[in-house]
Protein backbone atom coordinates (compact mmCIF):
# COMPACT_ATOMS: atom_id res chain seq x y z
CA UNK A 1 33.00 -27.75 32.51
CA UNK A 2 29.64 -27.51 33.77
CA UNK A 3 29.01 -29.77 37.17
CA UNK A 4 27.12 -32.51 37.21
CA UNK A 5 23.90 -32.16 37.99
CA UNK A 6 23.88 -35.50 40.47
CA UNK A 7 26.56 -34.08 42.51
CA UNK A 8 24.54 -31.22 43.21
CA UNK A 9 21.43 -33.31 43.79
CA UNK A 10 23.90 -35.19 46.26
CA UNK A 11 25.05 -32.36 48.45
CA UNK A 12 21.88 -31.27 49.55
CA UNK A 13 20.32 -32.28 52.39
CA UNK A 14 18.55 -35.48 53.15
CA UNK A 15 14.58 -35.73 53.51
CA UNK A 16 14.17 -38.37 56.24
CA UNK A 17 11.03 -40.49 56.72
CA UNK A 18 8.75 -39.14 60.04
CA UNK A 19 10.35 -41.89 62.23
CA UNK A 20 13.59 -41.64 60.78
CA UNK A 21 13.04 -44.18 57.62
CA UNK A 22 15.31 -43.56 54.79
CA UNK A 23 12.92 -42.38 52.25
CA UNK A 24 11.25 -39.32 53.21
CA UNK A 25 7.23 -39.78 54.77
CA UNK A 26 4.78 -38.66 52.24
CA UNK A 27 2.51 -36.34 53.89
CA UNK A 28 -1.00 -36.61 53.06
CA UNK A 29 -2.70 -33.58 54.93
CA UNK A 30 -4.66 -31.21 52.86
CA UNK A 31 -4.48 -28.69 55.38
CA UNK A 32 -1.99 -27.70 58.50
CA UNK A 33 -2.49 -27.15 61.80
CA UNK A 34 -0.46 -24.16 63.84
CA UNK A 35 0.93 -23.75 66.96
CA UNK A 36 0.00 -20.35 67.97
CA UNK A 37 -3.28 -18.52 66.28
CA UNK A 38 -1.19 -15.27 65.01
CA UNK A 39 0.51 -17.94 62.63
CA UNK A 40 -2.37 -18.28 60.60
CA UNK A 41 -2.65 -14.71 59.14
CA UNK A 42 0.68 -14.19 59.03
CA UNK A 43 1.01 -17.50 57.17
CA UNK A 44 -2.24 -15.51 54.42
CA UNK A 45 0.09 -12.91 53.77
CA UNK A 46 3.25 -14.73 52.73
CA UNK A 47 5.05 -14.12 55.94
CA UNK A 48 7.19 -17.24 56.50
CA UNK A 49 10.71 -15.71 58.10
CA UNK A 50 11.74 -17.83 61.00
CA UNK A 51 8.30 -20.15 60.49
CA UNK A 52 10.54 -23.16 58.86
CA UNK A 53 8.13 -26.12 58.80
CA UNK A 54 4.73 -23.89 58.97
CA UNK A 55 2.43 -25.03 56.12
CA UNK A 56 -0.84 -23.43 55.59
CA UNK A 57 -3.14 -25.32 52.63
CA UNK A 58 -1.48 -28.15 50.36
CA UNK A 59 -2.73 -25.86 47.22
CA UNK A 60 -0.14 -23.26 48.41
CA UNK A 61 2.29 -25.79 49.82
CA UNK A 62 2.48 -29.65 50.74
CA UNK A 63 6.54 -30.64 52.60
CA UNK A 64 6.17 -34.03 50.56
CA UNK A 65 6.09 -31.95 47.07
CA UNK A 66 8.39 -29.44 48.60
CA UNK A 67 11.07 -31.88 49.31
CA UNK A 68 10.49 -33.07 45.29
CA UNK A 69 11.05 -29.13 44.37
CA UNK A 70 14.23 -28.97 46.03
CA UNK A 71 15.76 -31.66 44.61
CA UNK A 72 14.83 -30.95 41.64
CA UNK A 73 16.17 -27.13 41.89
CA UNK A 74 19.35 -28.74 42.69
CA UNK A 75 18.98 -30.81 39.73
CA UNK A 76 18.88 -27.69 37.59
CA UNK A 77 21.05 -25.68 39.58
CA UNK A 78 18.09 -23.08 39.75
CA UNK A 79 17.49 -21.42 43.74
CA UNK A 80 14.07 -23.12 43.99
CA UNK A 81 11.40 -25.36 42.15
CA UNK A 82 8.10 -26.33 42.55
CA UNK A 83 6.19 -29.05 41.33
CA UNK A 84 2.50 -28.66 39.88
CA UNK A 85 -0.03 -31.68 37.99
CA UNK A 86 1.56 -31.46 34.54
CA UNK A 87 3.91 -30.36 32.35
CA UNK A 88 1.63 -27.98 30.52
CA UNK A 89 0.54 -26.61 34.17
CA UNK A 90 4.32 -25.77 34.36
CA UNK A 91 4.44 -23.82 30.99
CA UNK A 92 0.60 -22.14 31.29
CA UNK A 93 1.53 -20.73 34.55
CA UNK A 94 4.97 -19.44 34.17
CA UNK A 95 3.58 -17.85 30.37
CA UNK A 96 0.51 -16.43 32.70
CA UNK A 97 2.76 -15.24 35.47
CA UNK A 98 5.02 -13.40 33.41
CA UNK A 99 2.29 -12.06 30.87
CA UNK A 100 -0.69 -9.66 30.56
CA UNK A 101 -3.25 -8.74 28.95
CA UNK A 102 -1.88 -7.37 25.29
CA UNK A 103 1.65 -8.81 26.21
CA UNK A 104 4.07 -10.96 23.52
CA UNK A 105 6.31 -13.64 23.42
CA UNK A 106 9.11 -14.52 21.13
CA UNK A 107 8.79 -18.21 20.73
CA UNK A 108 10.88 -20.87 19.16
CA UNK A 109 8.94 -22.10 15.53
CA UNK A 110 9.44 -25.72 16.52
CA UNK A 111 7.42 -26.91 19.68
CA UNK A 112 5.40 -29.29 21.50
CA UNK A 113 2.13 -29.60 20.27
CA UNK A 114 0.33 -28.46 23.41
CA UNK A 115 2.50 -25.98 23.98
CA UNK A 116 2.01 -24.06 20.13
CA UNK A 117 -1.70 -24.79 21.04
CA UNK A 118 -1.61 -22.61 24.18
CA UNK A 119 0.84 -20.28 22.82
CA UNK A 120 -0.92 -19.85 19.21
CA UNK A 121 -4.46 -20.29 20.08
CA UNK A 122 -5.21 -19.89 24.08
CA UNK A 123 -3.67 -17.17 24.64
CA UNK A 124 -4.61 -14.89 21.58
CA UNK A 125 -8.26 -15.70 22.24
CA UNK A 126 -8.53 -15.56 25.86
CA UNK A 127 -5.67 -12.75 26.95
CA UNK A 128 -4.97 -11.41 23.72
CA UNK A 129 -1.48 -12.10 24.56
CA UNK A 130 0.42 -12.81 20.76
CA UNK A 131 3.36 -14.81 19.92
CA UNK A 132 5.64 -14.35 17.11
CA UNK A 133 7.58 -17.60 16.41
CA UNK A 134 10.70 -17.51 14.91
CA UNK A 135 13.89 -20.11 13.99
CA UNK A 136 15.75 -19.62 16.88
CA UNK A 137 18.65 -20.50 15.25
CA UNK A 138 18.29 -17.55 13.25
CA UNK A 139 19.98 -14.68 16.02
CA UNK A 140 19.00 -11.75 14.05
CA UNK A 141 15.66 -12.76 13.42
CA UNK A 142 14.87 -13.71 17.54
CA UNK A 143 16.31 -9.99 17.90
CA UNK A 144 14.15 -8.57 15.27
CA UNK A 145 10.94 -10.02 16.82
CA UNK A 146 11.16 -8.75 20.28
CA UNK A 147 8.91 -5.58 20.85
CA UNK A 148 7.99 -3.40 23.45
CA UNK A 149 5.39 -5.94 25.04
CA UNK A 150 7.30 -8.70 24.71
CA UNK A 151 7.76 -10.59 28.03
CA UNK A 152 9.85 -13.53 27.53
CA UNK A 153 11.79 -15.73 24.77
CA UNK A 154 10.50 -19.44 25.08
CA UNK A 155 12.23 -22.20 23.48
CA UNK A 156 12.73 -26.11 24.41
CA UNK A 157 16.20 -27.40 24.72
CA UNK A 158 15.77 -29.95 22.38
CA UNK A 159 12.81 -29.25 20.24
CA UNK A 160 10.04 -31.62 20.03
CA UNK A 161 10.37 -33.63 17.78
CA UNK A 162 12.75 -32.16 15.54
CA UNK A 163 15.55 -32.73 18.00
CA UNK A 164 16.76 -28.86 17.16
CA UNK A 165 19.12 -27.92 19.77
CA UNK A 166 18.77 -24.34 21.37
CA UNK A 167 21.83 -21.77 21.44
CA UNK A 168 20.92 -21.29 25.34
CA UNK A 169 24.12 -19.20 25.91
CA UNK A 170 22.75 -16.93 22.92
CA UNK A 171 19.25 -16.92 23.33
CA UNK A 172 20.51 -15.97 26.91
CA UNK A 173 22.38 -13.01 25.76
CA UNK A 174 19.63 -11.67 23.37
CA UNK A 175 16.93 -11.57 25.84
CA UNK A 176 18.47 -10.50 28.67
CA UNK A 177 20.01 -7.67 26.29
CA UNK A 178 16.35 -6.68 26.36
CA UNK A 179 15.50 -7.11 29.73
CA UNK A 180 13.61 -10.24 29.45
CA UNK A 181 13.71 -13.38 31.11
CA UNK A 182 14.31 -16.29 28.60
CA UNK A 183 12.40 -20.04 29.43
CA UNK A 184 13.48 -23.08 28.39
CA UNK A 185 11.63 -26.23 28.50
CA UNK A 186 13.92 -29.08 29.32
CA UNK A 187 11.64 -32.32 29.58
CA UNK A 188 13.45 -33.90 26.42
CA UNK A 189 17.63 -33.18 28.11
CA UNK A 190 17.13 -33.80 31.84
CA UNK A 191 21.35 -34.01 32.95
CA UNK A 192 22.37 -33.41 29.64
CA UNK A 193 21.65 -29.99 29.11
CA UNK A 194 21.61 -27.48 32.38
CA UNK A 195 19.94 -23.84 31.08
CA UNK A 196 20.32 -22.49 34.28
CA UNK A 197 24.55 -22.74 33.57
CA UNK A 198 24.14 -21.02 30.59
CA UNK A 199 21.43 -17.79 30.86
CA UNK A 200 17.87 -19.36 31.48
CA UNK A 201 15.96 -17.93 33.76
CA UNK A 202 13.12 -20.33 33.88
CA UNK A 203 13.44 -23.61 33.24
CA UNK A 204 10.08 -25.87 32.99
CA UNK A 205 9.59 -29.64 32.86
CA UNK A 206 6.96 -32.48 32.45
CA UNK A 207 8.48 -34.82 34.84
CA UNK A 208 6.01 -37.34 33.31
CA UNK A 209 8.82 -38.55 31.15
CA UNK A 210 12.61 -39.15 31.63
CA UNK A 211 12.31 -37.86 35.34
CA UNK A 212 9.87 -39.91 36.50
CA UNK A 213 10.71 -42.63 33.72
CA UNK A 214 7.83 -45.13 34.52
CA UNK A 215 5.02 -44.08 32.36
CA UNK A 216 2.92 -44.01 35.54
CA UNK A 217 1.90 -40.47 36.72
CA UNK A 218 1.43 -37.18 35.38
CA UNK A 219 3.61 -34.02 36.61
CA UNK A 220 5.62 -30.81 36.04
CA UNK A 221 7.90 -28.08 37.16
CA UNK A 222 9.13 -24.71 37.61
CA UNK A 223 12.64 -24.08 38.36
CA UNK A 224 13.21 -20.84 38.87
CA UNK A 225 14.94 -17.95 41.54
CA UNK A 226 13.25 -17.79 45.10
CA UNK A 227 11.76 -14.56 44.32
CA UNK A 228 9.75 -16.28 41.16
CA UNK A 229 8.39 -19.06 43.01
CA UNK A 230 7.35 -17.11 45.54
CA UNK A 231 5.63 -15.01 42.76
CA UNK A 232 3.78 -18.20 41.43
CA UNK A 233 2.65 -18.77 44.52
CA UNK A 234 1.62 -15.12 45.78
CA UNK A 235 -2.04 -15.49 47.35
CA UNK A 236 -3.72 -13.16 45.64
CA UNK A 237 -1.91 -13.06 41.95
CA UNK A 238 0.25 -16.45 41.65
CA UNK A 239 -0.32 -18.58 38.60
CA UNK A 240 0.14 -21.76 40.67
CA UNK A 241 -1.85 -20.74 43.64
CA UNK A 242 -5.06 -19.31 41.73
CA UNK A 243 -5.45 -21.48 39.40
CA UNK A 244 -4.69 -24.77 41.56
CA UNK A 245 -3.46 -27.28 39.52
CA UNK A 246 -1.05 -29.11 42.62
CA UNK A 247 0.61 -32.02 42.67
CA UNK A 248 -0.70 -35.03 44.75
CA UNK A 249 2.32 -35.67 47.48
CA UNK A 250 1.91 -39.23 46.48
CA UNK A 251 3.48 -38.30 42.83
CA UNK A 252 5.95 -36.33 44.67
CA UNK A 253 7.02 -39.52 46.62
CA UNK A 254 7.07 -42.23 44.00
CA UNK A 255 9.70 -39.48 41.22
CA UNK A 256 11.51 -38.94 44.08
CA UNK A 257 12.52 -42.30 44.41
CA UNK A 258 13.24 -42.49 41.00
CA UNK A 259 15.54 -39.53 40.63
CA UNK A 260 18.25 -40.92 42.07
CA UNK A 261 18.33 -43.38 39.00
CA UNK A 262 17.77 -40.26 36.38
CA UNK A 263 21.61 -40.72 35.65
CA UNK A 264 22.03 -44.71 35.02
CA UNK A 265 18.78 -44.43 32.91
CA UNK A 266 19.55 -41.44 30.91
CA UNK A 267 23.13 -42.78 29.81
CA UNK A 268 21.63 -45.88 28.67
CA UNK A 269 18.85 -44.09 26.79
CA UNK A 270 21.65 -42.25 25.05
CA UNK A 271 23.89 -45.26 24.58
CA UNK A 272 21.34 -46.87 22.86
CA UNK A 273 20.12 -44.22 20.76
CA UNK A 274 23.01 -43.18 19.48
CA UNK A 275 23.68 -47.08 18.31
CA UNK A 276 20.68 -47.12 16.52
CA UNK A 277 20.69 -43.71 15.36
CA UNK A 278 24.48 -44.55 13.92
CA UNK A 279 23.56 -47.47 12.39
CA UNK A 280 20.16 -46.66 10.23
CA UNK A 281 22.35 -43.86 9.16
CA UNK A 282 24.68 -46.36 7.97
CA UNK A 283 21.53 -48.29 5.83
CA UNK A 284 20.85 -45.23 4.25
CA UNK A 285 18.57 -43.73 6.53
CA UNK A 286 17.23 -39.91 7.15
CA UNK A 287 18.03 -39.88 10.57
CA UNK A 288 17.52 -37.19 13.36
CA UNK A 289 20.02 -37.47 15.82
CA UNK A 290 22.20 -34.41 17.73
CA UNK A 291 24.99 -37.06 17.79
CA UNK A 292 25.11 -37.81 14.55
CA UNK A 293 28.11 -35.64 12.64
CA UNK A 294 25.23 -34.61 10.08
CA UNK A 295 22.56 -32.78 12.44
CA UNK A 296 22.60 -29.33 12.01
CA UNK A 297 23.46 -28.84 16.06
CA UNK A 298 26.04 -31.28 16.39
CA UNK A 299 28.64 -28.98 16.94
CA UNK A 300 26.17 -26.96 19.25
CA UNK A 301 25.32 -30.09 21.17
CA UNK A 302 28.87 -31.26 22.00
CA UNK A 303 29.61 -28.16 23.50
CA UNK A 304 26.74 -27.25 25.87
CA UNK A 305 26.68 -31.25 27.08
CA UNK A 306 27.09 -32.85 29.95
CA UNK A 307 29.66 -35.49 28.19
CA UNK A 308 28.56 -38.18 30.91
CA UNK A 309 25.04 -38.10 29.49
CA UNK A 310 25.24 -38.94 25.64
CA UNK A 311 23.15 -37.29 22.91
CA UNK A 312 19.82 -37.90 24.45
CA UNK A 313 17.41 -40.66 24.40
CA UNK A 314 15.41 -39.62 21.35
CA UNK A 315 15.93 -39.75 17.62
CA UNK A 316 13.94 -39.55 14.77
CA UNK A 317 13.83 -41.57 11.41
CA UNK A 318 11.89 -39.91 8.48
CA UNK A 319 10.24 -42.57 6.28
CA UNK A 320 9.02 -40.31 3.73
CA UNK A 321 5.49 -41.29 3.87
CA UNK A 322 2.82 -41.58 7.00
CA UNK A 323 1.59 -45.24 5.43
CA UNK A 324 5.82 -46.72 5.67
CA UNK A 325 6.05 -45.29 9.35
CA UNK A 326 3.05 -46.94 10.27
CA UNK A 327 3.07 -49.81 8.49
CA UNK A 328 6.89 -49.67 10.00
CA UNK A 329 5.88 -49.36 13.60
CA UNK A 330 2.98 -51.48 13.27
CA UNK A 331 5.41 -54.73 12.56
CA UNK A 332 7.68 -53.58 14.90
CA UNK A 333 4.92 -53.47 17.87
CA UNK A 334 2.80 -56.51 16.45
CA UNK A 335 5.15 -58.64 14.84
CA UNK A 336 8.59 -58.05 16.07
CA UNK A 337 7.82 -57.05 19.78
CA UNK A 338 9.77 -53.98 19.67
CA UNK A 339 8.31 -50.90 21.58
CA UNK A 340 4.83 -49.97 21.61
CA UNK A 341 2.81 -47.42 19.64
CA UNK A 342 2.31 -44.68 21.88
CA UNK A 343 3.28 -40.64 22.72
CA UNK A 344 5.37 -39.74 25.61
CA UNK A 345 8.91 -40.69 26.23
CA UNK A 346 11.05 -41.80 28.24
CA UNK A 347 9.89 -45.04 29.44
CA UNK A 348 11.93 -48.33 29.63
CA UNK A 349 10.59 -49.52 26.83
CA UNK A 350 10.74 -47.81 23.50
CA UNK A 351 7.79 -45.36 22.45
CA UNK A 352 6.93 -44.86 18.93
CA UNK A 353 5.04 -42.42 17.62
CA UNK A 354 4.11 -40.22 13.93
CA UNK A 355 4.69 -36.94 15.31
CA UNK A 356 2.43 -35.00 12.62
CA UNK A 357 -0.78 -36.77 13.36
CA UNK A 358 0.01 -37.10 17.19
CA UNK A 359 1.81 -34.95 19.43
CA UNK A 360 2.17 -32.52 17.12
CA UNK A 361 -1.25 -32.56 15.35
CA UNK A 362 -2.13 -29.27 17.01
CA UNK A 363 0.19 -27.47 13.98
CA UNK A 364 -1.14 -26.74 10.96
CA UNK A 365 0.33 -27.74 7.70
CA UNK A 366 1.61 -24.37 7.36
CA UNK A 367 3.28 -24.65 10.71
CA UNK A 368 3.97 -28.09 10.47
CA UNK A 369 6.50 -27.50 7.40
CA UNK A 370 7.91 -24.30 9.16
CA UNK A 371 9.16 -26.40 12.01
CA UNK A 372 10.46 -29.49 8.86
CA UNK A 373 8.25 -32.10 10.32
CA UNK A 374 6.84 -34.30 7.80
CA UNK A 375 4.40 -36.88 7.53
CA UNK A 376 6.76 -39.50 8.16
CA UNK A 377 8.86 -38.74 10.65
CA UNK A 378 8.97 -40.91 13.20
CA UNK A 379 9.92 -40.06 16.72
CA UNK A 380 10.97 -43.08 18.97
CA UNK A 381 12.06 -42.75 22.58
CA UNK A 382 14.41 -45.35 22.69
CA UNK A 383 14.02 -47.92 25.93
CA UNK A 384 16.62 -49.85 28.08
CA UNK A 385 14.79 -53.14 27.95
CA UNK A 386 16.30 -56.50 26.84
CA UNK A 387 20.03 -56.47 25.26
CA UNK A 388 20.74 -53.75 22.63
CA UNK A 389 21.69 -56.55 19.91
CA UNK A 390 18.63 -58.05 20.47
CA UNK A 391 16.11 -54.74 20.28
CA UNK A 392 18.49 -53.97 16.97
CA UNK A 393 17.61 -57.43 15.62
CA UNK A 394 14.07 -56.81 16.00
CA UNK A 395 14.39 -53.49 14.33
CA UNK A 396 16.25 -54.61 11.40
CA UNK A 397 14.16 -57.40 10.86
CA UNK A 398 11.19 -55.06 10.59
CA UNK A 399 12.99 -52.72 8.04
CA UNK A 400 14.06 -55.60 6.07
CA UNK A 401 10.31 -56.62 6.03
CA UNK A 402 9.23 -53.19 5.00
CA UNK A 403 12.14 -53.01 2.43
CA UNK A 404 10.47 -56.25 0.62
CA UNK A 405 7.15 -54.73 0.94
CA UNK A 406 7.45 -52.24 -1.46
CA UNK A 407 5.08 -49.73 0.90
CA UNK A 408 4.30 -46.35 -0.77
């Protein structure tokens, strides 16, 4: 049994306010004053044995977003974090970091968007670095595709928006049977999955979703060993120093609030999700759900778990054409007052969107088929708002509408 993520989150030390307020003080210098001047350079070249509480620029480090990284590596069980302005600042500059020019990566074939984008298209044209994406549920062919220059396997725990769950334990084995680190991105399974327990070496995150879980700021992470951290960060060669893209300490103060509600908000995403998932199944439905006895990973899913946690907050519901889903989620936003149109996830209400001309319009058709998502396919981040019973009343009173409709 893997532990629980919140009682490791629990037994690390407290981040008092300033004057001793309960909530730690946000600190809002850009840059840091020392002590004694032979700090300074020593602080330039990395040197921070026996300097605890020395800060040097808030590009390199700010205590406020340092507090957040800590809590967060002890969310993951990793030996550090640190937090930067975005998920995709998270993924760019651990791929960067761990690639050069003429490098490759073995990729799962079913991604986020933004992430095939960078992956498919950035990086060939502006590093020549290549990616070969495979189905990662397909051992032999992740083992076939690694090559002499490849750096890393990437794959998200939960595929967006597919819902594909990852063999972590066996992606784990295969790379590191080749000397390679293997990444996971875990924005859609915060608490339910832990990659750290099970092989990853990386694990990234947008905290814009079910971490921060107010729809309200912007923000990712690296979870990672001390030594690769410090690497991100290096002065002259770090991905995260270089290229800048830092996290305002006033983001890291308003998810760190919020953590400590990650668990009574992810249950209840699950709860619900698996209630609704369960019961369009039950109409007749082409649903997408791990916890459903029919997805492809449910066996895979139930055993890498955190059984506290649920399925996850997500599922998907293919309605064969783009015109039903929108004409589906159009009377369940406008008429029924159910969820709202809109990407991200993890919100407290429910987000709806068509994942082939949205998040994932970045994939071509091609692509698009390779990773099964079709026109239809709705992905909907259920939300905790309002009584279950009542959000499924509005739902099936929208499908019953569409039913009459006769939409192609």
């Amino acid at each position: 049994m893997i532990k629980d993520p919140i009682e490791s989150l629990a037994s690390i030390d407290r981040e008092f306010g300033e004057h001793g307020g309960v909530n730690m003080s946000i600190e809002a210098s850009t840059t840091f004053t020392v002590m004694e001047p032979d700090t300074m350079p020593a602080l330039f070249e990395g040197d921070t044995e026996g300097r605890e509480g020395c800060y040097l620029y808030g590009r390199h480090f700010n205590p406020t977003v340092f507090a957040l990284g800590r809590e967060l590596a002890a969310l993951e069980g990793t030996e550090a974090a640190y937090c930067t302005a975005s998920g995709m600042a998270a993924i760019s500059a651990v791929l960067l970091q761990l690639c050069s020019v003429g490098d490759h990566i073995v990729a799962s074939d079913t991604l986020y968007g933004g992430t095939y984008a960078f992956l498919n298209d950035y990086l060939p044209l502006k590093s020549g670095v290549t990616t070969t994406f495979v189905d990662l549920a397909d051992a032999d062919a992740v083992a076939a595709a690694i090559t002499a220059r490849t750096k890393l396997v990437y794959a998200e725990s939960m595929s967006n928006p597919t819902l594909r769950v990852a063999d972590i334990p066996g992606l784990a084995n295969i790379a590191h049977g080749k000397s390679i680190p293997l990444v996971i991105d875990n924005t859609f399974s915060p608490l339910l999955i832990r990659p750290s327990a099970m092989g990853a070496d990386i694990v990234v995150h947008s905290l814009t979703k079910f971490i921060n879980g107010a729809s309200d700021v912007i923000a990712g992470a690296v979870c990672a060993s001390r030594d690769f951290i410090r690497e991100l960060m290096d002065l002259r060669t770090g991905s995260l120093m270089i290229l800048g893209p830092t996290m305002d300490p006033v983001t890291a103060s308003k998810i760190s609030l919020r953590i400590p509600h990650l668990a009574l908000r992810v249950a209840e995403h699950s709860r619900r999700a698996e209630v609704f998932a369960s019961r369009l199944a039950d109409r007749g439905y082409k649903v997408v759900y791990p916890g459903l006895a029919q997805h492809p990973d449910h066996e895979l899913m139930a055993k890498i778990r955190s059984n506290r946690y649920g399925y996850g907050g997500l599922f998907c519901l293919d309605m064969g054409s783009t015109n039903r889903a929108n004409h589906l989620m159009d009377l369940l936003q406008n008429k029924y007052g159910f969820g709202y149109m809109a990407v991200s996830l993890g919100y407290s209400e429910t987000l709806m969107s068509c994942s082939a001309s949205s998040t994932s319009s970045e994939l071509n058709q091609q692509a698009l088929e390779t990773a099964g998502i079709t026109p239809g396919l709705l992905r909907i981040s259920i939300g905790y708002t309002g009584s279950l019973e009542q959000r499924w009343r509005q739902f099936e009173s929208a499908l019953n509408e569409l039913e009459v409709s006769k939409v192609a």
